[in-house]
Protein backbone atom coordinates (compact mmCIF):
# COMPACT_ATOMS: atom_id res chain seq x y z
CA UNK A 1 94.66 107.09 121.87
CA UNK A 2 95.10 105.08 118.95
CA UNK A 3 97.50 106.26 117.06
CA UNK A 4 99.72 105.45 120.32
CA UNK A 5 98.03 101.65 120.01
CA UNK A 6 99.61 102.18 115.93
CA UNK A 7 103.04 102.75 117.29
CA UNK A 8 103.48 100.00 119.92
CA UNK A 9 102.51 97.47 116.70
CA UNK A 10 104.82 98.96 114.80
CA UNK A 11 107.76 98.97 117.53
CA UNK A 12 107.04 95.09 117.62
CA UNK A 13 106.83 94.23 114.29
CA UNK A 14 110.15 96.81 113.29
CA UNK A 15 111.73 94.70 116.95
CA UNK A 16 110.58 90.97 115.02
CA UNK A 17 111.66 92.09 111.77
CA UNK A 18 114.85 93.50 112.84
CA UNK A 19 116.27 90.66 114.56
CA UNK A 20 114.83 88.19 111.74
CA UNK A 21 116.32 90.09 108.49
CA UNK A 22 118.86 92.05 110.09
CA UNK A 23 120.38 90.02 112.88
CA UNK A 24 121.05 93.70 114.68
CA UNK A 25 121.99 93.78 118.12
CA UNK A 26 119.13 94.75 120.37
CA UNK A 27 121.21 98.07 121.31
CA UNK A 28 121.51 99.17 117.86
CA UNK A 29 117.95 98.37 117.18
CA UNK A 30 116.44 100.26 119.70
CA UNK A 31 118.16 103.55 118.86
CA UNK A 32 117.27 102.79 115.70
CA UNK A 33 113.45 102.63 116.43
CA UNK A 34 113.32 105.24 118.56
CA UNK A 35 114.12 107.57 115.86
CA UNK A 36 111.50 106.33 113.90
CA UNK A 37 109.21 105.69 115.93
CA UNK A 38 109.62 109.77 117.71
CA UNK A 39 109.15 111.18 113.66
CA UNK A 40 106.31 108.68 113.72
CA UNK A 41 104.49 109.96 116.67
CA UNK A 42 105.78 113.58 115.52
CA UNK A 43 103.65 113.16 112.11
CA UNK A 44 100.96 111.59 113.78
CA UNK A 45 100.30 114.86 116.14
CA UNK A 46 100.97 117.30 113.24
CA UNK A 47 98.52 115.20 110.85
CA UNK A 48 95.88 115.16 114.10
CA UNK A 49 96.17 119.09 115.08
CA UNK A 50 96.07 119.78 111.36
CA UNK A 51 92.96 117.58 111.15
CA UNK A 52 91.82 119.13 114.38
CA UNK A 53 92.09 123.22 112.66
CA UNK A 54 90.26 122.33 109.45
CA UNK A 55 87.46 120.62 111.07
């Protein structure tokens, strides 16, 4: 699936540029990208089943 592929980039570049800019613990980072990352993934499937009804 590659919109999955899409997300584990982005967890590693949010992860690199998090501890880089931010200096955030890792705890506090990975609550952090979880929530993104979940509304993310949650777009993702809405964009792909609307994408899959209008075809």
């Amino acid at each position: 699936m590659k919109g999955m592929d899409n997300i584990m980039k982005l967890r590693i570049i949010l992860r690199a540029s998090a501890h880089t800019v931010y200096k955030l613990p890792d705890f506090v980072f990975k609550e952090i990208s979880y929530l993104i990352i979940d509304s993310a993934a949650w777009r993702y499937c809405l964009s792909y089943r609307i994408n899959l009804i209008s075809v």
